[in-house]
PDB file of N, CA and C in Angstrom:
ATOM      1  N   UNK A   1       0.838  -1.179   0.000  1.00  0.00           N
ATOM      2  CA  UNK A   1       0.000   0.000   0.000  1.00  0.00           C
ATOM      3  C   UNK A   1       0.887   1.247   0.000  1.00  0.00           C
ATOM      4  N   UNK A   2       0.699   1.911  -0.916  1.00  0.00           N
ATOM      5  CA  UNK A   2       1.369   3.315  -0.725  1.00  0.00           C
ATOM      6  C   UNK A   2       1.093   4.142   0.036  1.00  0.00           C
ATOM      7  N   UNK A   3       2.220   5.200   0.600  1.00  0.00           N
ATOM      8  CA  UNK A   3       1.964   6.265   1.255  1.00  0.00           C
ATOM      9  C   UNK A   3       1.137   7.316   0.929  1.00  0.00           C
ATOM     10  N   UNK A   4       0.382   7.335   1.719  1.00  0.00           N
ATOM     11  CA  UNK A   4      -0.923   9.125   1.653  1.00  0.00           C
ATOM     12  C   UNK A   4      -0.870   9.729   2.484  1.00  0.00           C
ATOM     13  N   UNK A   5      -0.333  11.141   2.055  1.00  0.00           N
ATOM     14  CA  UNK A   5      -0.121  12.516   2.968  1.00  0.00           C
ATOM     15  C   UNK A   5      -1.682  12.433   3.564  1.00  0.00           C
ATOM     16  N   UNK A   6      -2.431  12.538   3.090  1.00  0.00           N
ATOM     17  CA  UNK A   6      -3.905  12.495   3.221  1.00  0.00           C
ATOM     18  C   UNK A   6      -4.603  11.464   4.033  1.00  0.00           C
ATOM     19  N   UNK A   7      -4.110  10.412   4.388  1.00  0.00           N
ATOM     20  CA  UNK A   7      -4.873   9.305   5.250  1.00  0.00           C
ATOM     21  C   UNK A   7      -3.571   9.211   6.199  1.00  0.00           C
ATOM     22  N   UNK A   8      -2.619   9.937   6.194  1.00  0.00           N
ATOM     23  CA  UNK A   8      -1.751  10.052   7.354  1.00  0.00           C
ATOM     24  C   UNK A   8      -2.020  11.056   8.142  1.00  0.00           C
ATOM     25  N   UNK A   9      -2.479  12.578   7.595  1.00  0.00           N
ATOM     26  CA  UNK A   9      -2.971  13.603   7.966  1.00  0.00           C
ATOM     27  C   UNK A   9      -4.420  13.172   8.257  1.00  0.00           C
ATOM     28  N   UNK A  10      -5.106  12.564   8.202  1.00  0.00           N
ATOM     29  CA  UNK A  10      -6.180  11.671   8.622  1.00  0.00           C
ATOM     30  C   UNK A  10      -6.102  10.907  10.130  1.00  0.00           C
ATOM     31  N   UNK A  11      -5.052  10.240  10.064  1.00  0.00           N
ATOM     32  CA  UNK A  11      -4.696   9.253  11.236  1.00  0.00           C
ATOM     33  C   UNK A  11      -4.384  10.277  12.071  1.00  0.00           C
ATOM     34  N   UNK A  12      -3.462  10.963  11.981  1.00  0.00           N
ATOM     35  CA  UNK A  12      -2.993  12.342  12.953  1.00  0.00           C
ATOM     36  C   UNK A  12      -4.271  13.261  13.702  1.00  0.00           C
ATOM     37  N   UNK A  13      -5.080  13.809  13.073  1.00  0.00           N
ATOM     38  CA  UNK A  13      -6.232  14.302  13.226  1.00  0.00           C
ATOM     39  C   UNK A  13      -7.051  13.466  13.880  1.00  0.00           C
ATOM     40  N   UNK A  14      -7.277  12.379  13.944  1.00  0.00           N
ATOM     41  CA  UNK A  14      -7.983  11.479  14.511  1.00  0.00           C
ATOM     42  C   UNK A  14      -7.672  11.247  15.983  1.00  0.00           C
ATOM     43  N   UNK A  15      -6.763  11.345  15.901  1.00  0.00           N
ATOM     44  CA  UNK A  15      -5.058  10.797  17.052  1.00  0.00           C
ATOM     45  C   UNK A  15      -5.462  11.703  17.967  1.00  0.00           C
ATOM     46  N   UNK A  16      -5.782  13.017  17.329  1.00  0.00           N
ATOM     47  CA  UNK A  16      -5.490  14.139  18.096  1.00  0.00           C
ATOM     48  C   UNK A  16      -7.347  14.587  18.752  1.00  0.00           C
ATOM     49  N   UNK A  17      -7.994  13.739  17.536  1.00  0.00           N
ATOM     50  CA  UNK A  17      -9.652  13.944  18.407  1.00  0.00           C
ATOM     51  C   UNK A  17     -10.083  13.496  19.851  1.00  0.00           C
ATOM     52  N   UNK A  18      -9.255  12.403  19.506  1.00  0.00           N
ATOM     53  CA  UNK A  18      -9.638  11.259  20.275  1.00  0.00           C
ATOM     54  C   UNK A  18      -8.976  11.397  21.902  1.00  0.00           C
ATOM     55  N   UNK A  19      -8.037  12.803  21.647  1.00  0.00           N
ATOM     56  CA  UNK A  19      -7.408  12.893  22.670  1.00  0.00           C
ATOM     57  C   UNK A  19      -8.012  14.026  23.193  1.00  0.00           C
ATOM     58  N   UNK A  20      -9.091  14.719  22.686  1.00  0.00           N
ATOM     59  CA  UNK A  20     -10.449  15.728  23.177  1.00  0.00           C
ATOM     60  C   UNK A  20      -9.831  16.948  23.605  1.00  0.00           C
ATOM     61  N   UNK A  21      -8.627  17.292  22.539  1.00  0.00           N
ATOM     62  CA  UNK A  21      -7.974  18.397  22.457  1.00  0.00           C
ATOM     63  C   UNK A  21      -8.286  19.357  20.955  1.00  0.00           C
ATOM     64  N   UNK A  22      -8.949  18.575  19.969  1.00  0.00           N
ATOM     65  CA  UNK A  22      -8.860  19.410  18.519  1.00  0.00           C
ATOM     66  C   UNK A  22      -9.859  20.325  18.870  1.00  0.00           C
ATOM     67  N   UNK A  23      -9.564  21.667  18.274  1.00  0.00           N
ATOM     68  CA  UNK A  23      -9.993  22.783  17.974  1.00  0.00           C
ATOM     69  C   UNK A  23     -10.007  22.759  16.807  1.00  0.00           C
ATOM     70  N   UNK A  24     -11.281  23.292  16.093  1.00  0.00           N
ATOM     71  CA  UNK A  24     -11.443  23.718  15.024  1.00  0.00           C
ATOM     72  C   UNK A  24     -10.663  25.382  14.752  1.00  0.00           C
ATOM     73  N   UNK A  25     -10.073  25.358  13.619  1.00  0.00           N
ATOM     74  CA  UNK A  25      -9.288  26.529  13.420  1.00  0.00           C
ATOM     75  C   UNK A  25      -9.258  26.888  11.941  1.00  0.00           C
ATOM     76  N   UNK A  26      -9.007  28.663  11.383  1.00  0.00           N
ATOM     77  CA  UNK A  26      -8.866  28.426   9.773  1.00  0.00           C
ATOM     78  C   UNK A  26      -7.881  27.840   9.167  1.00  0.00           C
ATOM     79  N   UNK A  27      -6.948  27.509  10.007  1.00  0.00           N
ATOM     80  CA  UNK A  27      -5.539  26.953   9.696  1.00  0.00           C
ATOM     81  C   UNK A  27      -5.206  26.018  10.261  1.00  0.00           C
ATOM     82  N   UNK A  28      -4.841  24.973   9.455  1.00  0.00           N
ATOM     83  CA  UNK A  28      -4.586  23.472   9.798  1.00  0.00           C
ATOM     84  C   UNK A  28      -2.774  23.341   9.619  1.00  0.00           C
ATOM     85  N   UNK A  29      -2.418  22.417  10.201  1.00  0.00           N
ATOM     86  CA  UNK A  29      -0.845  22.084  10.348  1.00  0.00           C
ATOM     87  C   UNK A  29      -0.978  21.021  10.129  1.00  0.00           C
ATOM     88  N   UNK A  30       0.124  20.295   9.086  1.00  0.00           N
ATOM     89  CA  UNK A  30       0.504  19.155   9.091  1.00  0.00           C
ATOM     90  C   UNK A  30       1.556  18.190  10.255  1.00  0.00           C
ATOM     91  N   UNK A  31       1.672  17.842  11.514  1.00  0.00           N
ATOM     92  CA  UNK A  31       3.010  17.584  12.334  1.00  0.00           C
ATOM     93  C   UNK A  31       3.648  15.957  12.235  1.00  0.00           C
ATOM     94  N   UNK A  32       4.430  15.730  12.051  1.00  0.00           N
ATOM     95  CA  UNK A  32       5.061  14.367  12.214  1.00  0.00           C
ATOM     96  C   UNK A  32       4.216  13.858  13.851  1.00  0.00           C
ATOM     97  N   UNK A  33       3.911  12.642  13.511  1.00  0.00           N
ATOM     98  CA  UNK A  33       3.280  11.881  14.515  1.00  0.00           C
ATOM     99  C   UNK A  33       4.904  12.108  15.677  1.00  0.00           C
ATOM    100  N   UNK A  34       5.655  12.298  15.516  1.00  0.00           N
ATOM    101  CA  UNK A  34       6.770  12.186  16.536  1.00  0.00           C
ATOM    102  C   UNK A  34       6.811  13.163  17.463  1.00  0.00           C
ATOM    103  N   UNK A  35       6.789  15.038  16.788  1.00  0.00           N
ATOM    104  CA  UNK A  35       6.083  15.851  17.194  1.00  0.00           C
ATOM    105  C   UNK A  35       4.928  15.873  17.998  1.00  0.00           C
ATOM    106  N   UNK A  36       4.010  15.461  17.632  1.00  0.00           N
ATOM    107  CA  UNK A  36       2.576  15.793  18.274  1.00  0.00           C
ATOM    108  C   UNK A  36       2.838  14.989  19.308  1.00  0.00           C
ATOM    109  N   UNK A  37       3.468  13.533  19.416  1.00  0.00           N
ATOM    110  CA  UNK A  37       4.123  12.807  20.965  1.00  0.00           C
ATOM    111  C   UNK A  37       4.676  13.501  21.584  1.00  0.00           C
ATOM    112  N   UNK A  38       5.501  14.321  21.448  1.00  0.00           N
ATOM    113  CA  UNK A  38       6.391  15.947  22.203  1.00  0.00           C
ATOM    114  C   UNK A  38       5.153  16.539  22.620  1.00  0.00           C
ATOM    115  N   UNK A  39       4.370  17.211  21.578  1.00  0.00           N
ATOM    116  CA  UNK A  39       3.775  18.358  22.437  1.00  0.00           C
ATOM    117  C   UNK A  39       2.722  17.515  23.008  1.00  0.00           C
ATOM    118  N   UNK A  40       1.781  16.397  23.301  1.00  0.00           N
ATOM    119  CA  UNK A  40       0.884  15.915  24.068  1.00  0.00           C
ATOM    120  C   UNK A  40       1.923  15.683  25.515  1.00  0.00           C
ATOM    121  N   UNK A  41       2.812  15.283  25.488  1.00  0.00           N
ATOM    122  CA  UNK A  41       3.729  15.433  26.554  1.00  0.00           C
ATOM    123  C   UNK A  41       4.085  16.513  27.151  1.00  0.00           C
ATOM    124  N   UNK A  42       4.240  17.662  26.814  1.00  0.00           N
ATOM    125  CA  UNK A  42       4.499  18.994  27.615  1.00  0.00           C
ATOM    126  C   UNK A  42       3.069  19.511  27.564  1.00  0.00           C
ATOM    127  N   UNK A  43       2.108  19.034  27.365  1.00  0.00           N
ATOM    128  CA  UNK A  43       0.530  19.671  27.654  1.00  0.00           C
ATOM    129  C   UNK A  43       0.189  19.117  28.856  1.00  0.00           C
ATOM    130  N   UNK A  44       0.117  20.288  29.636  1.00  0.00           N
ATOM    131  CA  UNK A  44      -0.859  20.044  30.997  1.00  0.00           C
ATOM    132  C   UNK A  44      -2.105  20.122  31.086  1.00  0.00           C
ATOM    133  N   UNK A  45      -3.015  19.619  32.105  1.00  0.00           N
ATOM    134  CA  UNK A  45      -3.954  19.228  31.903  1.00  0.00           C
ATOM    135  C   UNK A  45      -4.822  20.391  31.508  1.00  0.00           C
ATOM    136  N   UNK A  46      -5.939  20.390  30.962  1.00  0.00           N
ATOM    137  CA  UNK A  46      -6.754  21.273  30.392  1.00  0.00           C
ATOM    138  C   UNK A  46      -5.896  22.444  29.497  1.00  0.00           C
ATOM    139  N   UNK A  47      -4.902  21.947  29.072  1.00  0.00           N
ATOM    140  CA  UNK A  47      -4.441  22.614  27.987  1.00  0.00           C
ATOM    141  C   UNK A  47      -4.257  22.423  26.049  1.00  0.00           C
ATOM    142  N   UNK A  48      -4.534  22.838  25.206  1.00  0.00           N
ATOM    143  CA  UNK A  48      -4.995  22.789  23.807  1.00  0.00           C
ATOM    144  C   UNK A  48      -3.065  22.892  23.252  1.00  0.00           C
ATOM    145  N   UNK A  49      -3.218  22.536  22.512  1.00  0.00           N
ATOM    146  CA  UNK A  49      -2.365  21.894  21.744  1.00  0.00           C
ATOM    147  C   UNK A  49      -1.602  23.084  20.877  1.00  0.00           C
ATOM    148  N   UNK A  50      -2.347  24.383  21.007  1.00  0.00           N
ATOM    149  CA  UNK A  50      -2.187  25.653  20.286  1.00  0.00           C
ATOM    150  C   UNK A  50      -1.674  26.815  21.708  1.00  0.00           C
ATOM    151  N   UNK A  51      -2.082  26.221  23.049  1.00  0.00           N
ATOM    152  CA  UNK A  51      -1.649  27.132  24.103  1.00  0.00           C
ATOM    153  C   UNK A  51       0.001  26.242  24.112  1.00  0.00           C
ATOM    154  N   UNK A  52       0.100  25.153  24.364  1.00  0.00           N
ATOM    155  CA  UNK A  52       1.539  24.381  24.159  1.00  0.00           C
ATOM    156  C   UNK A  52       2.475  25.134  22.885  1.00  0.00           C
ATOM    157  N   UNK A  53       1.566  25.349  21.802  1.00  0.00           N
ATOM    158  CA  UNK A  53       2.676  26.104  21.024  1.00  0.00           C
ATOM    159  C   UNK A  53       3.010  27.727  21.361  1.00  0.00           C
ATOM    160  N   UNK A  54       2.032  27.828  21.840  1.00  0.00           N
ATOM    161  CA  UNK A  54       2.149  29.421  22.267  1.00  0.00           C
ATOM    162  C   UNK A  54       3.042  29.455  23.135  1.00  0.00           C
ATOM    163  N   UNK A  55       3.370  28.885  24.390  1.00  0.00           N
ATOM    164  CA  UNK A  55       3.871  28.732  25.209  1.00  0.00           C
ATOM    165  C   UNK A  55       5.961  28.777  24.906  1.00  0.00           C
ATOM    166  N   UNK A  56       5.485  27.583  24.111  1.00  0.00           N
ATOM    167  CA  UNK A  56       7.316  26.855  23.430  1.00  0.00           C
ATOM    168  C   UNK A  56       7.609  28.267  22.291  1.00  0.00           C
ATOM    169  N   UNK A  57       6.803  29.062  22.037  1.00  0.00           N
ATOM    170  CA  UNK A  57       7.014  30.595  21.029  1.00  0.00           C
ATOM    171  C   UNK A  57       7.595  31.630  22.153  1.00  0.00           C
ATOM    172  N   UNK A  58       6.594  31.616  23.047  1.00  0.00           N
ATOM    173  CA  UNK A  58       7.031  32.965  24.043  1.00  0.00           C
ATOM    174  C   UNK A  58       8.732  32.508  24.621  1.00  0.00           C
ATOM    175  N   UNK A  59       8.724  30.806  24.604  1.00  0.00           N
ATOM    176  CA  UNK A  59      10.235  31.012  25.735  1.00  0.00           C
ATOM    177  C   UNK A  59      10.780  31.029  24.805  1.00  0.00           C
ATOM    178  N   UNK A  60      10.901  30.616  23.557  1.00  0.00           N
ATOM    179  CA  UNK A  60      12.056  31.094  22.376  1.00  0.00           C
ATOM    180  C   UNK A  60      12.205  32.741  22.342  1.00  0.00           C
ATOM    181  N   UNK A  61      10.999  33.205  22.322  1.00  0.00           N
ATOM    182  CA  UNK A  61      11.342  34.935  22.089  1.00  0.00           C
ATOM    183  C   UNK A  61      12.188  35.284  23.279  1.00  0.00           C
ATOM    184  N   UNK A  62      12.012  34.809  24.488  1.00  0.00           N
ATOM    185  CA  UNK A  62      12.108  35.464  25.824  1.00  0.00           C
ATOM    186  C   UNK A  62      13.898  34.964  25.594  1.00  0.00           C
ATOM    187  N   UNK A  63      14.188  33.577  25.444  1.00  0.00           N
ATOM    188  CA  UNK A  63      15.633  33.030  24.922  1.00  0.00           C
ATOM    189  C   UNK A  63      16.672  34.005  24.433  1.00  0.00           C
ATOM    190  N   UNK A  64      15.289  34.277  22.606  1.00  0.00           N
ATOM    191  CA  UNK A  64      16.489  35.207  21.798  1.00  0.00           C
ATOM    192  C   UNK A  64      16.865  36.696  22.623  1.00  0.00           C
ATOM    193  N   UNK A  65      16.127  36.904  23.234  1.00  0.00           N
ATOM    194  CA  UNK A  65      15.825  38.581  24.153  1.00  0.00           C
ATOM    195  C   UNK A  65      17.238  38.266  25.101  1.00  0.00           C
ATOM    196  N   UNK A  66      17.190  37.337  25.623  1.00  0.00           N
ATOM    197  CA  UNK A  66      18.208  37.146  26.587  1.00  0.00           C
ATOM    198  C   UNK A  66      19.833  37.222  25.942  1.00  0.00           C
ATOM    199  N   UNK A  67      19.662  36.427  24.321  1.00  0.00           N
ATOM    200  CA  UNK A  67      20.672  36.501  23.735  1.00  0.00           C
ATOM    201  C   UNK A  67      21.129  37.956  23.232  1.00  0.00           C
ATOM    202  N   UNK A  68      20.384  38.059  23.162  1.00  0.00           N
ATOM    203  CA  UNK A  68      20.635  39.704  22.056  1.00  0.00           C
ATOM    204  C   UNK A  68      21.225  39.720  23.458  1.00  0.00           C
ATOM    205  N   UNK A  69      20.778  40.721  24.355  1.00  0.00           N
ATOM    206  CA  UNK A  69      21.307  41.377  25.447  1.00  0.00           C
ATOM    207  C   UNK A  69      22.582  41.239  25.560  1.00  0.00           C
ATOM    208  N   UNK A  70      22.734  39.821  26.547  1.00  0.00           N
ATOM    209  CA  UNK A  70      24.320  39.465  26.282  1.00  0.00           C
ATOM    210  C   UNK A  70      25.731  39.742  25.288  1.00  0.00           C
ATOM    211  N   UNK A  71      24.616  39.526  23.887  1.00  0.00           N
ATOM    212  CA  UNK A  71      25.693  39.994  23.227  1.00  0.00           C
ATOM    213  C   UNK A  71      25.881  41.761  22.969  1.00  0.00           C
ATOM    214  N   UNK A  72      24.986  41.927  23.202  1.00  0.00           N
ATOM    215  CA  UNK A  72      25.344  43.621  23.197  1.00  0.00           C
ATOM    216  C   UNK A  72      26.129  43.974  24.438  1.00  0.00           C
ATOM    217  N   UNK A  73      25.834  43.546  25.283  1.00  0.00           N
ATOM    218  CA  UNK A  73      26.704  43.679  26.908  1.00  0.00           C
ATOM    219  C   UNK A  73      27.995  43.092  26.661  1.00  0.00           C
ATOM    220  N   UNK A  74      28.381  42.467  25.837  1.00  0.00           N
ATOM    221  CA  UNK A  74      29.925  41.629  25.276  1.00  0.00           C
ATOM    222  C   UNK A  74      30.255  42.806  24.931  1.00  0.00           C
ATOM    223  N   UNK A  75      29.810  43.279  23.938  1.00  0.00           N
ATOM    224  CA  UNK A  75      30.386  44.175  22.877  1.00  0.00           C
ATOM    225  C   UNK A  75      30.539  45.204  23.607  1.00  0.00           C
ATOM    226  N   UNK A  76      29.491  45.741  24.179  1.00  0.00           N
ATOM    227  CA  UNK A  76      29.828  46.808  24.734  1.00  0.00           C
ATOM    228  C   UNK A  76      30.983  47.135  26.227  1.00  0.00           C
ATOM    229  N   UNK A  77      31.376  45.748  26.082  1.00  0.00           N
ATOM    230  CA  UNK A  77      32.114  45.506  27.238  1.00  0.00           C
ATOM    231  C   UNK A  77      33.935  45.633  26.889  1.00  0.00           C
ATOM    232  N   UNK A  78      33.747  44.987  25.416  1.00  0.00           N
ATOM    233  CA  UNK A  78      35.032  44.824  24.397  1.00  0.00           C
ATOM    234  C   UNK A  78      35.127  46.329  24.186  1.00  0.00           C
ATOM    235  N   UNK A  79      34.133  47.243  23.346  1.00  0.00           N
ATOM    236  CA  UNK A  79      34.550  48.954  23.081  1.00  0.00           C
ATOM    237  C   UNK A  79      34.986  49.667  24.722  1.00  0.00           C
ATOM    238  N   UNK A  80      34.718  49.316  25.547  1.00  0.00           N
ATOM    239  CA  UNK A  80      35.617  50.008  26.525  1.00  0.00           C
ATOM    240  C   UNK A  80      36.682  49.443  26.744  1.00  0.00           C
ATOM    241  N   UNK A  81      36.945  48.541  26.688  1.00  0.00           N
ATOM    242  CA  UNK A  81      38.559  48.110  26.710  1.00  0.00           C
ATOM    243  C   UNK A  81      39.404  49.156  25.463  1.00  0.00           C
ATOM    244  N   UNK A  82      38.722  49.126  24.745  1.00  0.00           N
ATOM    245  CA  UNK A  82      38.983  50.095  23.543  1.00  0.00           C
ATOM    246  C   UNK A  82      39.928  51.411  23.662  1.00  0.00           C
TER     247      UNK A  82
END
């Protein structure tokens, strides 16, 4: 039997009904079944599958924020040696 994006994206969706988390939305995502095992794992209870991504977005921003800083505090640490 050949592979179908479409009855795999099927099985996934199903996967994910059955786990009484799908939201209807205008925008659908395709995720590797390996993925969606990640994020059902960092979802706490009474949480949607779209607050989990929201969540793993804000600490990346909050991450890069931390990075920038640092490196401007490097630099600006190197021009006074200057």
């Amino acid at each position: 039997m050949a592979f179908s994006y479409r009855n795999h994206y099927l099985r996934i969706e199903n996967r994910i009904l059955n786990a009484g988390i799908l939201m209807k939305a205008p925008k659908q995502i395709i995720l590797r079944e390996d993925v969606i095992d990640d994020l059902l794992h960092l979802r706490k209870p009474g949480m949607t599958l779209s607050w989990v991504i929201e969540e793993l977005i804000e600490h990346e921003k909050k991450r890069r924020l931390v990075d920038d800083i640092r490196r401007i505090q490097e630099r600006e640490a190197l021009l006074e040696l200057l």
